[in-house]
N, C-alpha and C. Protein backbone atom coordinates (compact mmCIF):
# COMPACT_ATOMS: atom_id res chain seq x y z
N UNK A 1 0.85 -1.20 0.00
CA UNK A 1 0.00 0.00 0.00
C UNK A 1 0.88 1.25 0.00
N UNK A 2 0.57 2.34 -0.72
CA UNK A 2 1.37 3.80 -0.89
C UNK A 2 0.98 4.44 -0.16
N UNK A 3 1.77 5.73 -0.16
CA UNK A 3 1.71 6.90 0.89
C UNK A 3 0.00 7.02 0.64
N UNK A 4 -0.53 6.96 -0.50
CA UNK A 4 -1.69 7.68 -0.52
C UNK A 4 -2.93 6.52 -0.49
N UNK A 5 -2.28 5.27 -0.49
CA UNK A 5 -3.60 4.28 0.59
C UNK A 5 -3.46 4.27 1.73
N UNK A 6 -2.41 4.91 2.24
CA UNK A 6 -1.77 4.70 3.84
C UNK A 6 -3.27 5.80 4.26
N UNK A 7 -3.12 7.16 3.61
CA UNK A 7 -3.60 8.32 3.48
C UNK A 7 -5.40 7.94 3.42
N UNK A 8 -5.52 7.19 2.62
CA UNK A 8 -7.25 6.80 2.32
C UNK A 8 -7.47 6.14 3.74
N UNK A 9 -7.00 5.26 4.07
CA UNK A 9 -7.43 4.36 4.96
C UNK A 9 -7.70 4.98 6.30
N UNK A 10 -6.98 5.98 6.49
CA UNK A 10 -7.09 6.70 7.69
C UNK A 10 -7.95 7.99 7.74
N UNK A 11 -8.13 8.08 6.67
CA UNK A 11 -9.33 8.94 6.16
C UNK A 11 -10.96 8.22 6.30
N UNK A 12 -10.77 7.48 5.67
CA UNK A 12 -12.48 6.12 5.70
C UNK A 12 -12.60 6.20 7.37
N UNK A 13 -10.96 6.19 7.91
CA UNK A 13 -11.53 5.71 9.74
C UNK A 13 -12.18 6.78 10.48
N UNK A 14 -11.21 8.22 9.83
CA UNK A 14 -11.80 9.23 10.54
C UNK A 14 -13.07 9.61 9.75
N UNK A 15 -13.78 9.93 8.75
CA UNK A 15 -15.49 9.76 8.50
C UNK A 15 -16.15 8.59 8.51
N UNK A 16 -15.83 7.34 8.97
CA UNK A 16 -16.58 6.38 9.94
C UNK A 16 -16.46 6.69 11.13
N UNK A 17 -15.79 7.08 11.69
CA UNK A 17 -15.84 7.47 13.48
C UNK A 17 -16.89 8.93 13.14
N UNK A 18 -16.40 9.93 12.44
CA UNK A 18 -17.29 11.02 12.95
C UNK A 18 -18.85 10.39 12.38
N UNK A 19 -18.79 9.52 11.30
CA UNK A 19 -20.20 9.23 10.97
C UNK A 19 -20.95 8.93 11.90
N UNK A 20 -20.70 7.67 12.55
CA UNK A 20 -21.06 7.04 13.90
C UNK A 20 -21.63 8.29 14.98
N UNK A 21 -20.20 8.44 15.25
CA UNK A 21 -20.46 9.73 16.19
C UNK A 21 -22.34 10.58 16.06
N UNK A 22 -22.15 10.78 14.66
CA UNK A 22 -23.12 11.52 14.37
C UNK A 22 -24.41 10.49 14.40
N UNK A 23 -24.51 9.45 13.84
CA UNK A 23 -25.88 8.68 13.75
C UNK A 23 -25.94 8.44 15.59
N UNK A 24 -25.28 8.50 16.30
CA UNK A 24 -25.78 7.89 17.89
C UNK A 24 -26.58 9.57 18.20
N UNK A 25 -25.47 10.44 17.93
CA UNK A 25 -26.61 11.62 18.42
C UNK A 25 -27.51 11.76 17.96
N UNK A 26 -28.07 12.15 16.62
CA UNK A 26 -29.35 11.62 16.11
C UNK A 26 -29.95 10.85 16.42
N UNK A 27 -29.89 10.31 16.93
CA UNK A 27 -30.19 8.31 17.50
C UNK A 27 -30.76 9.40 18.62
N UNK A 28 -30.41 9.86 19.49
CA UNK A 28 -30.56 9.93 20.88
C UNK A 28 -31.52 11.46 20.74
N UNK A 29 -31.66 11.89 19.75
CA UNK A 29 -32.63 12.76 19.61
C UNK A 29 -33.99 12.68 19.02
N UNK A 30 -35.04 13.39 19.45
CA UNK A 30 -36.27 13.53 18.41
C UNK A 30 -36.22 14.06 17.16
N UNK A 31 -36.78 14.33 16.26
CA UNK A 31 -37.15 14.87 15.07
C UNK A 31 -36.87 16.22 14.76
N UNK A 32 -37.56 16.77 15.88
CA UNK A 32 -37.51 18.08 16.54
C UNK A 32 -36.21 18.94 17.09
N UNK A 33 -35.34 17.76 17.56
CA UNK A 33 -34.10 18.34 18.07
C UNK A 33 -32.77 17.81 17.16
N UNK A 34 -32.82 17.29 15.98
CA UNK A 34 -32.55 17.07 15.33
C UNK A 34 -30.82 17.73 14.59
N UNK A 35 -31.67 19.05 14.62
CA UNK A 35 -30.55 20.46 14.12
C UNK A 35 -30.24 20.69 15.36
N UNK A 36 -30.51 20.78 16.64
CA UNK A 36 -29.95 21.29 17.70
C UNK A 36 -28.77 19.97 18.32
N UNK A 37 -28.91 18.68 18.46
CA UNK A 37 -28.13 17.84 18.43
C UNK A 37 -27.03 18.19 17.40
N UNK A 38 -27.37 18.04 16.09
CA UNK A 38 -25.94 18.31 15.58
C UNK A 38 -25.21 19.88 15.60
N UNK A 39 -26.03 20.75 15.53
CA UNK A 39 -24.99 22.30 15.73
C UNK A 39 -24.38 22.07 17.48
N UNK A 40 -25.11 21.28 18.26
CA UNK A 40 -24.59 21.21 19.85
C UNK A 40 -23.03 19.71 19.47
N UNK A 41 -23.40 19.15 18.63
CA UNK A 41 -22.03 18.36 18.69
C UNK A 41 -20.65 18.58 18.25
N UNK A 42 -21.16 19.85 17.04
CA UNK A 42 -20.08 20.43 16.08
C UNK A 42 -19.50 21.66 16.86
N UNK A 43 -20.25 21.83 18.14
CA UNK A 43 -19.96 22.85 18.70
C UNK A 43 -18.40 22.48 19.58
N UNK A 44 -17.76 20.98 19.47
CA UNK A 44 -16.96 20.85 20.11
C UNK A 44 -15.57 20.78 19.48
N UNK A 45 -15.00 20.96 19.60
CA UNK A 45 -13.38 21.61 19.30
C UNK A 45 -12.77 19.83 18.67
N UNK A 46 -13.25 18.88 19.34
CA UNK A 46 -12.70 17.07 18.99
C UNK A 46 -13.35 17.02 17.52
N UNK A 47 -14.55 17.90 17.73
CA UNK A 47 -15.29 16.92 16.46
C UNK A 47 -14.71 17.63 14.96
N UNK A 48 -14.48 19.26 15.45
CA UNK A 48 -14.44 20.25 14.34
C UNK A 48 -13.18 19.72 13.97
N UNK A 49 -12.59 19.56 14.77
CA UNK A 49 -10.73 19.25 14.28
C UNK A 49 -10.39 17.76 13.78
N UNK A 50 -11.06 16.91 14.39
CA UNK A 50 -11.29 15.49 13.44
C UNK A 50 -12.11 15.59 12.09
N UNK A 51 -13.27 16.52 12.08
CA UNK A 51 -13.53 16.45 10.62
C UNK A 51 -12.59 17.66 9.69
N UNK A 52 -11.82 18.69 10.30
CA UNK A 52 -10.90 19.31 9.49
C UNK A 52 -9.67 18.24 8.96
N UNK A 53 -9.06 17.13 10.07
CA UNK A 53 -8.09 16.37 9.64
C UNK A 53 -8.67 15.32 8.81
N UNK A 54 -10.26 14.99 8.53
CA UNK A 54 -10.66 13.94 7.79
C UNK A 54 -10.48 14.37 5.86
N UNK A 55 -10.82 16.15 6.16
CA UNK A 55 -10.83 16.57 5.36
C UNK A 55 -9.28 16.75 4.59
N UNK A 56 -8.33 17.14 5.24
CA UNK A 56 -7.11 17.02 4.72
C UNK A 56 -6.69 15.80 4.66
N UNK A 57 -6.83 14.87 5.31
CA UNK A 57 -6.48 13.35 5.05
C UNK A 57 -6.90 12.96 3.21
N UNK A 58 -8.09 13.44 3.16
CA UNK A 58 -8.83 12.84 2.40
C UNK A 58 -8.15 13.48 1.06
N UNK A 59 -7.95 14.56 0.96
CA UNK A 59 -7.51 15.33 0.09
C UNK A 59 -6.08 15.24 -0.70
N UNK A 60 -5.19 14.55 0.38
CA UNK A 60 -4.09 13.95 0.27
C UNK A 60 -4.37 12.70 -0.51
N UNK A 61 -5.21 12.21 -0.34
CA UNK A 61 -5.21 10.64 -0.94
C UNK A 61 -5.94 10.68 -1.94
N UNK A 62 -6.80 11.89 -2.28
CA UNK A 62 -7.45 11.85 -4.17
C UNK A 62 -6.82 12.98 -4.56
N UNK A 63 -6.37 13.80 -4.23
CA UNK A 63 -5.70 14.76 -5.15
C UNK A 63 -4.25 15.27 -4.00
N UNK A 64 -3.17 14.44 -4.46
CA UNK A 64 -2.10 14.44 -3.58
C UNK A 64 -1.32 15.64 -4.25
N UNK A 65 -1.19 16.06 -5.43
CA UNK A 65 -0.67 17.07 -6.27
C UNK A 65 -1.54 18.12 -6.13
N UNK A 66 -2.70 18.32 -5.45
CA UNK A 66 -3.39 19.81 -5.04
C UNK A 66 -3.06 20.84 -3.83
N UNK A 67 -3.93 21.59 -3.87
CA UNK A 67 -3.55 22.60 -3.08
C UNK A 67 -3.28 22.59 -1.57
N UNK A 68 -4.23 21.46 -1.03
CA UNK A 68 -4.49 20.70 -0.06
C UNK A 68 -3.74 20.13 0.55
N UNK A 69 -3.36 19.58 -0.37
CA UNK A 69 -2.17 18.41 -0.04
C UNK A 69 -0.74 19.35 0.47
N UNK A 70 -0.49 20.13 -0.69
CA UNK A 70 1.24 20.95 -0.64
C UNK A 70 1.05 22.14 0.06
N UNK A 71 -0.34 22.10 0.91
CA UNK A 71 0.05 23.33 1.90
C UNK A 71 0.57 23.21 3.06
N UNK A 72 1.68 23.46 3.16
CA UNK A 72 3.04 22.40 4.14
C UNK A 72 1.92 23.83 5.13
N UNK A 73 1.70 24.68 5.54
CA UNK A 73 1.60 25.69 6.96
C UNK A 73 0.12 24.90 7.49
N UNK A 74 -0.78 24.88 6.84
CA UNK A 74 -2.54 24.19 6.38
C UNK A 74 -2.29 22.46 7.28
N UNK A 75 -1.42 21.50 6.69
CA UNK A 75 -1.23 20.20 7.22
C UNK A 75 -0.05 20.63 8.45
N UNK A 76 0.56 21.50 8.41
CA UNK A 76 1.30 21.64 9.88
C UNK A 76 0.15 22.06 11.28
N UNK A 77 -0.62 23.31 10.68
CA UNK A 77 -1.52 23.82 11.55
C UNK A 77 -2.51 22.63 12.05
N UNK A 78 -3.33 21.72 11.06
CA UNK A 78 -3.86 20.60 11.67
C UNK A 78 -3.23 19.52 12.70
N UNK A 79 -1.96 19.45 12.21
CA UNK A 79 -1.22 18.44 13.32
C UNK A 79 -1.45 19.19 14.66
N UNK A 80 -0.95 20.64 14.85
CA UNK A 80 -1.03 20.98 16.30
C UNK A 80 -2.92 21.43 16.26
N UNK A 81 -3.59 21.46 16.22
CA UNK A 81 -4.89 21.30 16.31
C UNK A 81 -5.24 20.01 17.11
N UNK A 82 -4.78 19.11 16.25
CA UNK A 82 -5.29 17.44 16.82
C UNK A 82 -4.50 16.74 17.72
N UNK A 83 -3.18 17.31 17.89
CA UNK A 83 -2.39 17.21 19.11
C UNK A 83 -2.81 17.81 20.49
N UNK A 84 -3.39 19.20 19.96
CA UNK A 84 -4.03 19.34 21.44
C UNK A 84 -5.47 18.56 21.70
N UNK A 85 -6.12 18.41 20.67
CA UNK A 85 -7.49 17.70 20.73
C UNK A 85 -6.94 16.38 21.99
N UNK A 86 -5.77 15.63 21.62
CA UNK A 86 -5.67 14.63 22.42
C UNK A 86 -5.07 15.21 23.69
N UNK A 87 -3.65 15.62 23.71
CA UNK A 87 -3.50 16.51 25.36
C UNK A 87 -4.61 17.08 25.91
N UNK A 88 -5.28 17.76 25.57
CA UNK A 88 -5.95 18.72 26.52
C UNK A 88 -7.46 17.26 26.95
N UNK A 89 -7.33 16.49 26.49
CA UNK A 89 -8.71 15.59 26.69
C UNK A 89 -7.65 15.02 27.85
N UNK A 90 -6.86 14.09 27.23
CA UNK A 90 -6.44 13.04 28.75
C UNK A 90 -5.58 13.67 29.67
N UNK A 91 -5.55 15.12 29.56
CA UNK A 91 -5.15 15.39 30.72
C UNK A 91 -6.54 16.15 31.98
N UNK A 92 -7.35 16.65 30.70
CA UNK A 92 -8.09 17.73 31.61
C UNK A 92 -9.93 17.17 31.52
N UNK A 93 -9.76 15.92 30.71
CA UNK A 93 -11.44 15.98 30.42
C UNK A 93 -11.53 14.03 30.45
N UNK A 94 -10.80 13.14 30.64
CA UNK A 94 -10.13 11.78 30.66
C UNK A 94 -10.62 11.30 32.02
N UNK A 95 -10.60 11.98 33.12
CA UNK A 95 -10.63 11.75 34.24
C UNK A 95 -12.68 12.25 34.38
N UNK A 96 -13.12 12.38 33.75
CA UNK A 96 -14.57 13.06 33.76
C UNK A 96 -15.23 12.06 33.17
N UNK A 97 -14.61 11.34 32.74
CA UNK A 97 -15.97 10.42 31.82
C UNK A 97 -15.31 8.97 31.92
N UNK A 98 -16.30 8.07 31.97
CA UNK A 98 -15.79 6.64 32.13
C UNK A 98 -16.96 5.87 30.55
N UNK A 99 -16.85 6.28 29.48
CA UNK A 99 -18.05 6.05 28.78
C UNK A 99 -17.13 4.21 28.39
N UNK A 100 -18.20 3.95 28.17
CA UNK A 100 -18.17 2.20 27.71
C UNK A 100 -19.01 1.61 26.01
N UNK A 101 -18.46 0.48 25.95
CA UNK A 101 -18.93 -0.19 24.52
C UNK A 101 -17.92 0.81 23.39
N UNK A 102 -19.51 0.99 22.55
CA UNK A 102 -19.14 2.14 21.40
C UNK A 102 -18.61 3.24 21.45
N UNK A 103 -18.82 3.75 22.63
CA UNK A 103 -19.36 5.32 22.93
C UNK A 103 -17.44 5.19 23.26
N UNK A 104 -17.07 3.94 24.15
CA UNK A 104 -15.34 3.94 24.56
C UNK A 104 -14.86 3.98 23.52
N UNK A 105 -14.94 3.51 22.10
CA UNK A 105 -14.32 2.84 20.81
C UNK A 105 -14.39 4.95 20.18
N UNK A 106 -15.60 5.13 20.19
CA UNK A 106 -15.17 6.00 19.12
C UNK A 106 -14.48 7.29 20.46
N UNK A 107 -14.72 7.54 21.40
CA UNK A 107 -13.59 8.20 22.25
C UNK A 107 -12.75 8.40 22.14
N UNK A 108 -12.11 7.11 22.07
CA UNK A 108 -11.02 6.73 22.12
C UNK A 108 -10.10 6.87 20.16
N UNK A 109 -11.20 6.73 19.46
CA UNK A 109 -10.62 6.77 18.03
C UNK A 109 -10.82 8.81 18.02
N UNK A 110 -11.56 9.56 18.78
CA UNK A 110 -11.54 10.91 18.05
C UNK A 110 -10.11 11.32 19.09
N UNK A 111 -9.78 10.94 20.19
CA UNK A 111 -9.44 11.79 20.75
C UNK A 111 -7.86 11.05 20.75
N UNK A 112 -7.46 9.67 20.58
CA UNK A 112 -6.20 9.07 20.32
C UNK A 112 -5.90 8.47 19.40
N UNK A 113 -6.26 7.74 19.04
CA UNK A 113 -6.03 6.76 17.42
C UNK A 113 -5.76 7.75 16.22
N UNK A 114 -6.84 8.52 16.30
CA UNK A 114 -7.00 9.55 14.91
C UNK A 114 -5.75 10.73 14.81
N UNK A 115 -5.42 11.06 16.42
CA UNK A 115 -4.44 11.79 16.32
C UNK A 115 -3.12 11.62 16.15
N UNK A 116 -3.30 10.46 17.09
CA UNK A 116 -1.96 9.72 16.81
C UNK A 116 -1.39 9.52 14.90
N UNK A 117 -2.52 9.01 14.60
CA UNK A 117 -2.22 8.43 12.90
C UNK A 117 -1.76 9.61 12.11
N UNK A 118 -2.59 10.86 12.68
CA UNK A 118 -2.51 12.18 11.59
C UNK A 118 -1.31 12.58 11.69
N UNK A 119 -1.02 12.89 12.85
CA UNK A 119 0.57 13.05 13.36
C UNK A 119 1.68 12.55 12.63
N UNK A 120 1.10 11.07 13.00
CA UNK A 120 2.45 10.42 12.69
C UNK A 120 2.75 10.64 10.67
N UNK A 121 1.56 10.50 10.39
CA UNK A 121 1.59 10.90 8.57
C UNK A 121 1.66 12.11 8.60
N UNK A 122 1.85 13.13 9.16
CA UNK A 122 2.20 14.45 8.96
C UNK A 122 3.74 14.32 9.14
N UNK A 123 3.94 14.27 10.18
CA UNK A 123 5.43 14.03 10.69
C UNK A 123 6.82 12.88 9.05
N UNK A 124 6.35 12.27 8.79
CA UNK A 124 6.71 11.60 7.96
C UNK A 124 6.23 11.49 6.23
N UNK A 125 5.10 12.56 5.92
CA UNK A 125 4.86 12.77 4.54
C UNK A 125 4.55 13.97 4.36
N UNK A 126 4.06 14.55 5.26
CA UNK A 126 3.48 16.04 5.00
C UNK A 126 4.85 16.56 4.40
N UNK A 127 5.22 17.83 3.62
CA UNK A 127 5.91 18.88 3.19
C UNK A 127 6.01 20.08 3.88
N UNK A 128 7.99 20.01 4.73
CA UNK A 128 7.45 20.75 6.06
C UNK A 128 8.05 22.34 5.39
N UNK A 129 8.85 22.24 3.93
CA UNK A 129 9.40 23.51 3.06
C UNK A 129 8.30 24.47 3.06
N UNK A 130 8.97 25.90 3.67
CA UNK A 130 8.11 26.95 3.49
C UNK A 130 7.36 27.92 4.45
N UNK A 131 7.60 27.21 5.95
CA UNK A 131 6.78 27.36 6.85
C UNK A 131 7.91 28.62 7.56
N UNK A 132 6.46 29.61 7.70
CA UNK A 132 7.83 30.48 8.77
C UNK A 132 7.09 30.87 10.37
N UNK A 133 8.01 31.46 11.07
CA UNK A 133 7.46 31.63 12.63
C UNK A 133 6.52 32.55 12.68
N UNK A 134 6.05 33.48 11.39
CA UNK A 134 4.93 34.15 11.62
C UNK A 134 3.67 33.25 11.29
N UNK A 135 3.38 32.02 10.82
CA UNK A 135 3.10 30.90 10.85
C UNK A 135 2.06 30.84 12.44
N UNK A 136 2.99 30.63 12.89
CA UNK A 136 2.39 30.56 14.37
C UNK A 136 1.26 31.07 15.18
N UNK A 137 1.43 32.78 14.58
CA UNK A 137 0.52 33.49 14.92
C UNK A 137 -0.92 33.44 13.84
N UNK A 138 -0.39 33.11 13.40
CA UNK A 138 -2.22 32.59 11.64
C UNK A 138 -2.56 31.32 12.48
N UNK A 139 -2.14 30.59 13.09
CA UNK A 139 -2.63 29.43 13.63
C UNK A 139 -3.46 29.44 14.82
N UNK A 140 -2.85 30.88 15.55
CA UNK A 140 -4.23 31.46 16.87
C UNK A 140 -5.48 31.30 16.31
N UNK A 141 -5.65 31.64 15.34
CA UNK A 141 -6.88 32.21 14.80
C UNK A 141 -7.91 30.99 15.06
N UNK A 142 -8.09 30.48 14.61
CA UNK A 142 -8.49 28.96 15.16
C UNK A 142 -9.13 28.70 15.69
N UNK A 143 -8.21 28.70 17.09
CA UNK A 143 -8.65 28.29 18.03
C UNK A 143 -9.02 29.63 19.48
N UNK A 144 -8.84 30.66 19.20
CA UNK A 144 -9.43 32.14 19.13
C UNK A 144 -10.81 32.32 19.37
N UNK A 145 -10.91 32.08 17.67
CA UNK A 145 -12.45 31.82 16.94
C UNK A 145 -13.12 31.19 17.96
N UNK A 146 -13.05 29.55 17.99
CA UNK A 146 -13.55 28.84 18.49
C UNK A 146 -13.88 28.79 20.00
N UNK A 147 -13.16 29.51 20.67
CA UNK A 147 -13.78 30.21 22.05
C UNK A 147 -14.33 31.08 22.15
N UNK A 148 -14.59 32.17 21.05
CA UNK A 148 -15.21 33.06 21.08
C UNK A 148 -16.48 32.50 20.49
N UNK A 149 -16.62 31.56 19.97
CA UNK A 149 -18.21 30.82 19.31
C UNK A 149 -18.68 30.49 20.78
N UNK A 150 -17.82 29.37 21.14
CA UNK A 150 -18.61 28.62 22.10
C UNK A 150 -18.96 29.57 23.45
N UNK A 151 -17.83 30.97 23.61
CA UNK A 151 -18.33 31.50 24.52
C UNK A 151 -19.89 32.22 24.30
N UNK A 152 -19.74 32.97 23.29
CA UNK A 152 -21.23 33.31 22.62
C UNK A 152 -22.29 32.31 22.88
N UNK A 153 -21.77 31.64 22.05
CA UNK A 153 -23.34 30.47 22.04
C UNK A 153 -23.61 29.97 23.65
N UNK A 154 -22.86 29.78 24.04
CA UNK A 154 -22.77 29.18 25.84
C UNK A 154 -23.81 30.75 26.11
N UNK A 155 -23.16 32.09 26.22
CA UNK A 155 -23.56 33.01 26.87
C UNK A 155 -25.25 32.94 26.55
N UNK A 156 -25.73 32.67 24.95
CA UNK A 156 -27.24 32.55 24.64
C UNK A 156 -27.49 30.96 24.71
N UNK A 157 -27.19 30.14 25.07
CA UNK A 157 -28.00 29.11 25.36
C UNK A 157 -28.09 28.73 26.65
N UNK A 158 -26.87 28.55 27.20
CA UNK A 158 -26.53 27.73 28.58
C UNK A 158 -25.41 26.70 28.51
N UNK A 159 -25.32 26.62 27.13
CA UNK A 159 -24.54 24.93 26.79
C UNK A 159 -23.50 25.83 26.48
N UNK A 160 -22.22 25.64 27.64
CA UNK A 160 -20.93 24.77 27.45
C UNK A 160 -20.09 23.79 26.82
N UNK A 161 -19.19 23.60 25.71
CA UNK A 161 -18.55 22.30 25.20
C UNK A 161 -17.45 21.80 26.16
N UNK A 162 -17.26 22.84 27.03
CA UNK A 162 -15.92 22.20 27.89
C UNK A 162 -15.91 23.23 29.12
N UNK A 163 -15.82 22.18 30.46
CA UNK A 163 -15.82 23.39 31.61
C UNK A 163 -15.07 24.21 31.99
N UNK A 164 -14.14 23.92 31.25
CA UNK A 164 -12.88 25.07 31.71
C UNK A 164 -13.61 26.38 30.65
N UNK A 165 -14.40 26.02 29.76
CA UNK A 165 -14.94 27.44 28.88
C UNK A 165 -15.85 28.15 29.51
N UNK A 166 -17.01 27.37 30.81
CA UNK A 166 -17.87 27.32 31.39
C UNK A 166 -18.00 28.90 32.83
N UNK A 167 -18.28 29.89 32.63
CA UNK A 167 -18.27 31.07 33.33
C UNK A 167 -19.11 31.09 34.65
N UNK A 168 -19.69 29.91 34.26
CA UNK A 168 -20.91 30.08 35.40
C UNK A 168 -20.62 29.89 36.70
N UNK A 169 -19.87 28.97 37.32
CA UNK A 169 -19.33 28.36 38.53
C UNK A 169 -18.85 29.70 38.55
N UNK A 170 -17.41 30.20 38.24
CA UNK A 170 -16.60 31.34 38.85
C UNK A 170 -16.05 32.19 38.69
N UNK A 171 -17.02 32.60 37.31
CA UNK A 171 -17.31 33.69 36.60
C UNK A 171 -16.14 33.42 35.34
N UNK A 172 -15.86 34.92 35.26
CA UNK A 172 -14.81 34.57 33.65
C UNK A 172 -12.76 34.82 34.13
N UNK A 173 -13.15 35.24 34.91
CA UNK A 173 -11.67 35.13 35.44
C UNK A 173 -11.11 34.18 35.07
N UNK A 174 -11.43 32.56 35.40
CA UNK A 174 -10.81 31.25 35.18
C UNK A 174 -10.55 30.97 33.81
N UNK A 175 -11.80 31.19 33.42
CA UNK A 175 -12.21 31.38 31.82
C UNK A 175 -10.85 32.01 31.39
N UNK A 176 -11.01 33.06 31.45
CA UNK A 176 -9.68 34.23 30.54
C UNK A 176 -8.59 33.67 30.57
N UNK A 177 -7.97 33.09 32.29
CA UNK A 177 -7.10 32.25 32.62
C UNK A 177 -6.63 31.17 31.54
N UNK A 178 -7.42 30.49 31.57
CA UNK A 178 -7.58 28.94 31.03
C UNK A 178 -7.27 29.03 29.14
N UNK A 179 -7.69 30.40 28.75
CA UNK A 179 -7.83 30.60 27.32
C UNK A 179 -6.51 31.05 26.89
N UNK A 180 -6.35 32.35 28.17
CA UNK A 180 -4.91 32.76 27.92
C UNK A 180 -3.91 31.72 27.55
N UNK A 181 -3.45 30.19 29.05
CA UNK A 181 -2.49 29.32 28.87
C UNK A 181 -2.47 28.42 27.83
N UNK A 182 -4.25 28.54 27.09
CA UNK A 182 -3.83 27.44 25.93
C UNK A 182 -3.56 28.10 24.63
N UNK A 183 -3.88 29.82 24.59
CA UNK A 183 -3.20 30.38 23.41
C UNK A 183 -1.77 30.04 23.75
N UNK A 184 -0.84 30.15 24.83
CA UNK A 184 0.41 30.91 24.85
C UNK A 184 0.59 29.73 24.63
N UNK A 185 -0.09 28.12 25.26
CA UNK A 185 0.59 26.56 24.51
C UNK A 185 0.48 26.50 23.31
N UNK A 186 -0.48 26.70 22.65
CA UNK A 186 -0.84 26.74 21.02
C UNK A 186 0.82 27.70 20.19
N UNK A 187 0.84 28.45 20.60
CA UNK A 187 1.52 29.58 20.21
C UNK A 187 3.29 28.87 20.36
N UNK A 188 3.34 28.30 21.63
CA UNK A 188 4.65 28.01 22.09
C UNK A 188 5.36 26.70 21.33
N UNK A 189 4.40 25.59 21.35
CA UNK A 189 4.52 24.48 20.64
C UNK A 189 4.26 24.78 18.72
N UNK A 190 3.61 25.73 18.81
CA UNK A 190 3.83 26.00 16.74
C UNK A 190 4.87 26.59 16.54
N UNK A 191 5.52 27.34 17.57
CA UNK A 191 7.12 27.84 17.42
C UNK A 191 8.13 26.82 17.03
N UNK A 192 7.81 26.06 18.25
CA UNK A 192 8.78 24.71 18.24
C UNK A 192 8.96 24.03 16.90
N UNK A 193 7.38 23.75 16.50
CA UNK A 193 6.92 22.92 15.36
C UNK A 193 7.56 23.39 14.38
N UNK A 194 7.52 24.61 13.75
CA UNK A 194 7.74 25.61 12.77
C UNK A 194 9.55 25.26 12.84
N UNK A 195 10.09 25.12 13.89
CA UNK A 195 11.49 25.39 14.19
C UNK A 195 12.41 24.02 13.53
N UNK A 196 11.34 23.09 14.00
CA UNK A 196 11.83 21.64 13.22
C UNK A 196 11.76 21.34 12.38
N UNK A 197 10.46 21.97 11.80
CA UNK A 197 10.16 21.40 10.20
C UNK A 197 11.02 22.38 9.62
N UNK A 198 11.47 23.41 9.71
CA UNK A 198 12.26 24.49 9.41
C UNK A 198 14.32 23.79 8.77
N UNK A 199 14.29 23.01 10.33
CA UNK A 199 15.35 22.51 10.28
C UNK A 199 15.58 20.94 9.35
N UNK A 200 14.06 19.90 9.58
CA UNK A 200 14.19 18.78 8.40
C UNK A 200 14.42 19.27 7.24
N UNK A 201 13.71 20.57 6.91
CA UNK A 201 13.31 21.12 5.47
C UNK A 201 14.93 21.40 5.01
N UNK A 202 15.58 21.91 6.07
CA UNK A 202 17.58 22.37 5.24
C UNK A 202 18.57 21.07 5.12
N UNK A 203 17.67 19.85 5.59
CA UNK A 203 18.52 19.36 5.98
C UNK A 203 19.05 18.34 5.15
């Protein structure tokens, strides 16, 4: 099998896991709540960033000569996306949930398997030529965004995707806290990232 069945196969896993994912919530909803189940599932940072890496996976493996594929900053920025998807779960959200059967299988495939795989095919095929340390700072954006959604939507609904985003217990202090240390990790580790692929790329 080639770089780019290596590439398919891990693609089929990650839109069978998010598929799944998606038919149990539907499953577990009415008719009625239908659209609110799925905008409340997409609302989470695991799911958006597993279907962004399903999407570059995928893209790699039918059109490996596109734009998709040779955007060495685009497949760098997803690796640290889905790297934190897995740190920030088993360190801060791992200890909160004991889920079992299916519900353990695909857990366990959004938040380790999938990252692990993307990684490791980033790390070893991605194209790391080109990338510079202002790089780093286009990669806030992101994940920025994405607290500023969920804080919004949290502020008009009630729903939270993660409690450390959650204001209500002890107000936003913790909040600001908590957002601040994972920009300055986001920020600190794409330095790093940027610094290596910088250095494979001369080498």
């Amino acid at each position: 099998m080639g770089i780019r069945g290596i590439h398919l196969v891990v693609a089929l896993a990650a839109w069978a896991t998010l598929g799944t994912q998606i038919y149990l919530t539907l499953n577990d909803a009415d008719f009625s709540g239908a659209l609110a189940a799925l905008v409340n599932l997409f609302s989470f940072f695991t799911i958006l960033t597993n279907t962004l890496a399903a999407v570059v996976l995928s893209a790699v493996a039918l059109a490996p000569s596109g734009r998709i594929a040779q955007n060495a900053p685009l497949r760098a920025a997803v690796a640290l996306y889905i790297g934190f998807v897995a740190v920030v779960y088993h360190i801060l959200l791992a200890p909160l949930f004991s889920p079992t059967g299916l519900n353990w299988l695909l857990d366990q495939m959004l938040h380790t398997a999938l990252p692990a795989l993307y990684i490791g095919l980033w790390m070893g095929f991605a194209p790391k030529a080109g990338l510079r340390f202002s790089h780093a700072l286009y990669w806030l954006i992101y994940p920025l965004a994405y607290c500023a959604y969920a804080l919004l939507r949290g502020a008009a609904t009630g729903l939270y995707p993660y409690f450390f985003l959650d204001p209500t217990a002890a107000g936003y202090g913790p909040v600001v806290q908590m957002v601040g240390l994972l920009v300055a990790a986001f920020l600190l580790v794409g330095l790093a990232q940027i610094a290596l692929c910088r250095a494979v790329a001369r080498g």
